[in-house]
N, C-alpha and C. Protein backbone atom coordinates (compact mmCIF):
# COMPACT_ATOMS: atom_id res chain seq x y z
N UNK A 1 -89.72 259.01 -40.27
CA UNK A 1 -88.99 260.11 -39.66
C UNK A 1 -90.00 261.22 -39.33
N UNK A 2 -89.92 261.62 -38.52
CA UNK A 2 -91.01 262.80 -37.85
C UNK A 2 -90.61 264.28 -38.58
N UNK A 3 -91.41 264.84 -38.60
CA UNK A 3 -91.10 266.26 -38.85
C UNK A 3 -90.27 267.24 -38.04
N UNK A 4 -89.57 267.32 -36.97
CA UNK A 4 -88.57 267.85 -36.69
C UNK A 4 -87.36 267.57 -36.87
N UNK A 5 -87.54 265.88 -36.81
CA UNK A 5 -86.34 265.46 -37.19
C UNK A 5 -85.63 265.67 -38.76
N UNK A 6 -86.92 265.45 -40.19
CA UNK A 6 -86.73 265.97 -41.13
C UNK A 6 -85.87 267.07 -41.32
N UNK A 7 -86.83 268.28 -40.50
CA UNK A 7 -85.93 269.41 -40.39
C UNK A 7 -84.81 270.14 -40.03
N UNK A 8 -84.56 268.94 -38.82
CA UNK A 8 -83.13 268.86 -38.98
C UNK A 8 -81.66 268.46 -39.86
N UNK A 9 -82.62 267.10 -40.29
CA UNK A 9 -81.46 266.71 -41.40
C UNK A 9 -81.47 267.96 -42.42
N UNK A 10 -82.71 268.19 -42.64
CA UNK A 10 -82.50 269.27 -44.11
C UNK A 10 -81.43 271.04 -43.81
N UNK A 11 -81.65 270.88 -41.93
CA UNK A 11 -81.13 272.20 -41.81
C UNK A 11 -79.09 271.78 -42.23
N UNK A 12 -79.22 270.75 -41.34
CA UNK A 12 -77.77 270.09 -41.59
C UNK A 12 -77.43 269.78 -43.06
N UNK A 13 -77.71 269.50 -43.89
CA UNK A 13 -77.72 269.09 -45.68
C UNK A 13 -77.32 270.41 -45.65
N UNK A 14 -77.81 271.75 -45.51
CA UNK A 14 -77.67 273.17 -46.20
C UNK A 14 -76.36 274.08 -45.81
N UNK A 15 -76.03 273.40 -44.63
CA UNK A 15 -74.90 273.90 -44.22
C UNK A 15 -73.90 273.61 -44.68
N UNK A 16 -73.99 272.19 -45.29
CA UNK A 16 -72.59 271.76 -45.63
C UNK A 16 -72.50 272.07 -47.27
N UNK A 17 -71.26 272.23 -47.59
CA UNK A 17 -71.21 272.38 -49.04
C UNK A 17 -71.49 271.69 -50.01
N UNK A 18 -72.21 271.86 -51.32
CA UNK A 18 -72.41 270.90 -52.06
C UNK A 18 -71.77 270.35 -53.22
N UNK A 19 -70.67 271.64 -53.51
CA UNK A 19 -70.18 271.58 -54.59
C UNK A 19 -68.70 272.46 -54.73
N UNK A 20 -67.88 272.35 -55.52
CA UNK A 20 -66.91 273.29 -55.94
C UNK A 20 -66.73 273.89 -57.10
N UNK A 21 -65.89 275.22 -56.75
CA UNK A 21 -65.30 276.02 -57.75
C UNK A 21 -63.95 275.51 -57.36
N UNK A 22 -63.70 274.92 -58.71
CA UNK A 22 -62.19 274.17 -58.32
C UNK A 22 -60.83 275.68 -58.27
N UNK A 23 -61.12 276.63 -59.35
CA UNK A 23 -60.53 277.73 -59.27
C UNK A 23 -61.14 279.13 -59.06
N UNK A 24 -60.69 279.63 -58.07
CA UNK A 24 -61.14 281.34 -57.99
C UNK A 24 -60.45 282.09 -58.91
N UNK A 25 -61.11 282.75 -59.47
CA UNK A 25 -60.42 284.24 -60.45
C UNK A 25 -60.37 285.41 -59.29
N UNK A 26 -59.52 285.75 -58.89
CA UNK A 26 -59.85 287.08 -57.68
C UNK A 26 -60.46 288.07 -58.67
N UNK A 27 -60.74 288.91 -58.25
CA UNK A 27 -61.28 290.47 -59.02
C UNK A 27 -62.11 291.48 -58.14
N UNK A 28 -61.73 292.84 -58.03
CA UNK A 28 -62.29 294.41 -57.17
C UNK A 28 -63.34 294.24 -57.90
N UNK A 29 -63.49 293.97 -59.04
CA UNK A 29 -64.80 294.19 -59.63
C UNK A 29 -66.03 293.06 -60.04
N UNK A 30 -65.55 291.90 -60.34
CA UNK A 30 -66.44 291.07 -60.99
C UNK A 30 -66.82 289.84 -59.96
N UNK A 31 -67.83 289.74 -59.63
CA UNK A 31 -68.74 289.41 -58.45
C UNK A 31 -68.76 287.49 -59.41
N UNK A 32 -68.59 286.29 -57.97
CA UNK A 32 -68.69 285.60 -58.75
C UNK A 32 -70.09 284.81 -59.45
N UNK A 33 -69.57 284.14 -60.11
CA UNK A 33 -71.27 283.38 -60.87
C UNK A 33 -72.17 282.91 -59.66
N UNK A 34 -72.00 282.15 -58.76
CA UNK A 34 -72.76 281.90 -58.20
C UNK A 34 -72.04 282.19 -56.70
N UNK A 35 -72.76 282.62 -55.06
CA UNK A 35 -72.23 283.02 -54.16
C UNK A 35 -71.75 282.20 -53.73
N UNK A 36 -70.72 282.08 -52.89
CA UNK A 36 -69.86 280.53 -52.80
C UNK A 36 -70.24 280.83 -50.79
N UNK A 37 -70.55 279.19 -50.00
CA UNK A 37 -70.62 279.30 -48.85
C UNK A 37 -69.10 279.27 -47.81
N UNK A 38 -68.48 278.80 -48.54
CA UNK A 38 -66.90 278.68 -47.49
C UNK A 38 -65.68 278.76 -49.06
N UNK A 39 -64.36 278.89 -48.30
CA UNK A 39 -63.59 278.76 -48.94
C UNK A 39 -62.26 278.17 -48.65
N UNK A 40 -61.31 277.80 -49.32
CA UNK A 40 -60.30 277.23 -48.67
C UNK A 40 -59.03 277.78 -49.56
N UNK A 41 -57.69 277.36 -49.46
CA UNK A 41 -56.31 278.01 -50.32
C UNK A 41 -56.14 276.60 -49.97
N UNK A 42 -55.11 277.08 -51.24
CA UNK A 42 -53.49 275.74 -50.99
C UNK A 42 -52.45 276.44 -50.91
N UNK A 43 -52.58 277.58 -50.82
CA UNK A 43 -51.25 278.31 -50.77
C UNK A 43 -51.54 279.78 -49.49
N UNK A 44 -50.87 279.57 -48.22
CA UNK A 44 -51.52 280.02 -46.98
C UNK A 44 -51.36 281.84 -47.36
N UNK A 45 -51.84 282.53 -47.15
CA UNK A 45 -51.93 283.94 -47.30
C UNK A 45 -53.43 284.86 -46.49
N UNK A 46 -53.67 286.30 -46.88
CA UNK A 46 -54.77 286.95 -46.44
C UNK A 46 -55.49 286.57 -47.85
N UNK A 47 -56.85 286.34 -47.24
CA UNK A 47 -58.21 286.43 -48.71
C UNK A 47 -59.18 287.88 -48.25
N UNK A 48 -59.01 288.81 -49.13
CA UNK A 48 -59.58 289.83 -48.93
C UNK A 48 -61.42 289.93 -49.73
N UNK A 49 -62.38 289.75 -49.14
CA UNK A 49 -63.82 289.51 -49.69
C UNK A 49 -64.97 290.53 -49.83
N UNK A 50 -65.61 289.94 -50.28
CA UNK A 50 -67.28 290.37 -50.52
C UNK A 50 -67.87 289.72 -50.39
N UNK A 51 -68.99 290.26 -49.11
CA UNK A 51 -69.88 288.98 -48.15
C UNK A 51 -71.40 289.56 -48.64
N UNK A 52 -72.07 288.76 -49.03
CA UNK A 52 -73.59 289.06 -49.24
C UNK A 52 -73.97 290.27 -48.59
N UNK A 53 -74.36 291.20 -48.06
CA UNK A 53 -74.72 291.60 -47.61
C UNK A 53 -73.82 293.21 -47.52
N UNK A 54 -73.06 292.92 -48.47
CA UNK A 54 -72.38 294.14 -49.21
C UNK A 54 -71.37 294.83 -48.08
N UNK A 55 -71.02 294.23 -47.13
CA UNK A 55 -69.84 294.57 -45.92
C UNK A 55 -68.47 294.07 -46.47
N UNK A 56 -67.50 294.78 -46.76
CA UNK A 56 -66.50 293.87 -47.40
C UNK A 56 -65.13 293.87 -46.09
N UNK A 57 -63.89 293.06 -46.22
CA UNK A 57 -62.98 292.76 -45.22
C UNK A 57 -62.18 291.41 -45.68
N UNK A 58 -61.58 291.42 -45.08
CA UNK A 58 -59.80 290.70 -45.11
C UNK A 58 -60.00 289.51 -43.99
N UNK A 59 -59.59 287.84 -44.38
CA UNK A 59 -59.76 286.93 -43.33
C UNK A 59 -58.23 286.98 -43.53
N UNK A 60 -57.54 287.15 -42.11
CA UNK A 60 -56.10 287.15 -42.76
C UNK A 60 -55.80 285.78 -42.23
N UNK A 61 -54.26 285.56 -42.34
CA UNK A 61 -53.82 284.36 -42.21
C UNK A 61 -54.18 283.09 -42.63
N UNK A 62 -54.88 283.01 -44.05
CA UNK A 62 -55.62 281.72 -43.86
C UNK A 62 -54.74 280.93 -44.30
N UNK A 63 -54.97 279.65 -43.32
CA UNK A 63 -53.95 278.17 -43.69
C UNK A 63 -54.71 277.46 -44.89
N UNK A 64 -53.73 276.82 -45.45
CA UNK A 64 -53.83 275.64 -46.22
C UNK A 64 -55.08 274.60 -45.77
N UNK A 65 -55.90 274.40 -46.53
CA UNK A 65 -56.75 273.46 -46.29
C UNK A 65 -57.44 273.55 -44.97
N UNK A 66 -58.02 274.29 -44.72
CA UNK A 66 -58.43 274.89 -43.58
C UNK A 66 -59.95 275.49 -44.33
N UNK A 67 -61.31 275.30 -43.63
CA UNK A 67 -62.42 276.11 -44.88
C UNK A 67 -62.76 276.76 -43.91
N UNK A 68 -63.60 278.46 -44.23
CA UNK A 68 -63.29 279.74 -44.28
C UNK A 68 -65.14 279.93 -44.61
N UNK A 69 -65.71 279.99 -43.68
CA UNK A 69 -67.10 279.64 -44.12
C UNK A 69 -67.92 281.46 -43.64
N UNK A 70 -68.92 281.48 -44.70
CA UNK A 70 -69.39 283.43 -45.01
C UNK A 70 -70.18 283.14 -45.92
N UNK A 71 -71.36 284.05 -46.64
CA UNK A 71 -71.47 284.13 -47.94
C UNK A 71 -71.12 284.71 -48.68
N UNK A 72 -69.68 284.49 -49.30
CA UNK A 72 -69.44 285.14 -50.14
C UNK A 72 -69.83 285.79 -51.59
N UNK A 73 -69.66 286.84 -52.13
CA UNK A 73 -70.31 287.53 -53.67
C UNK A 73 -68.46 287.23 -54.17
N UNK A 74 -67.60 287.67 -53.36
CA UNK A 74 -66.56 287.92 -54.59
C UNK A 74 -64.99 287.81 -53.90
N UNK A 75 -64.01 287.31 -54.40
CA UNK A 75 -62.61 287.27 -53.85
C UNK A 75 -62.26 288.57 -54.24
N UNK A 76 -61.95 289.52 -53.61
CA UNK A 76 -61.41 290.97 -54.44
C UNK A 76 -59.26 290.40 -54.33
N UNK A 77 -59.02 291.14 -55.44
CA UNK A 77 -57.39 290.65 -56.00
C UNK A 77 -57.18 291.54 -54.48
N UNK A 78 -57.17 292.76 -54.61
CA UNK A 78 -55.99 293.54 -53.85
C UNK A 78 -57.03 293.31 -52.11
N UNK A 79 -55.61 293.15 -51.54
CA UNK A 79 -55.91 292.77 -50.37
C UNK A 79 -55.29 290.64 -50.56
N UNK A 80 -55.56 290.16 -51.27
CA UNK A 80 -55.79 289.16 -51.24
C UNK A 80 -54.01 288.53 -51.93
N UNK A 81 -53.66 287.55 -50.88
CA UNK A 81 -52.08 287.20 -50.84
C UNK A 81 -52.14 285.58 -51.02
N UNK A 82 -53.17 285.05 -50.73
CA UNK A 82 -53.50 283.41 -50.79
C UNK A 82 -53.43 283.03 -52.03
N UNK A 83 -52.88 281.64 -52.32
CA UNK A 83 -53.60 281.43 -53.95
C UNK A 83 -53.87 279.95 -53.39
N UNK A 84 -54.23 279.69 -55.05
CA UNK A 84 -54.78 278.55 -54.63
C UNK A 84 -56.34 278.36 -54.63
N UNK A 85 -57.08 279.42 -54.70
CA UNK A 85 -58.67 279.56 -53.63
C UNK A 85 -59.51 278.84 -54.17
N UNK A 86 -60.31 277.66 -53.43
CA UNK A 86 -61.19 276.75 -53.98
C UNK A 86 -62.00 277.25 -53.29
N UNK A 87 -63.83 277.41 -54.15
CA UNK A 87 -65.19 278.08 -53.66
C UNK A 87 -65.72 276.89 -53.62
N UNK A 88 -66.40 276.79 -52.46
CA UNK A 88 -67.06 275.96 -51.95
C UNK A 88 -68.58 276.10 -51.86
N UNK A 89 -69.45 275.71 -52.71
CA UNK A 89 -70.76 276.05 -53.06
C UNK A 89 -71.75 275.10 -51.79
């Protein structure tokens, strides 16, 4: 495999998720363990966040099983109507 091509697979590997947080704890205050890359609900509502880069905001409407991709630091409770929320590492 050539070296661009490498670098492609590896850019593609990073994008996609590798792992889960099977449950979100929402919280205004407590940032989670590790930054999660997308997210998803099972139960359709607004997810109100904290995106790396310390800009915070509301994805509203999110459907069921649908992933929700950002870097997230944190689900904040208020604002946030979804449950369900699986972090997608």
């Amino acid at each position: 495999m050539g070296i661009l091509a490498e670098q492609l697979k590896n850019q593609k590997e990073a994008q996609v998720p590798q792992g889960i947080i099977d449950t979100i704890t929402t919280s205004d205050t407590t940032k989670l363990v590790k930054p999660i890359r997308a997210f998803m609900v099972t139960v359709a509502g607004d997810v109100s966040v904290l995106m790396a880069d310390g800009s915070s905001g509301k994805f509203p409407g999110c459907v069921a099983g649908t992933q929700y991709m950002g870097k997230i630091l944190r689900i904040n409770t208020t604002g946030t109507t979804a449950t369900g929320i699986k972090g997608l590492l």
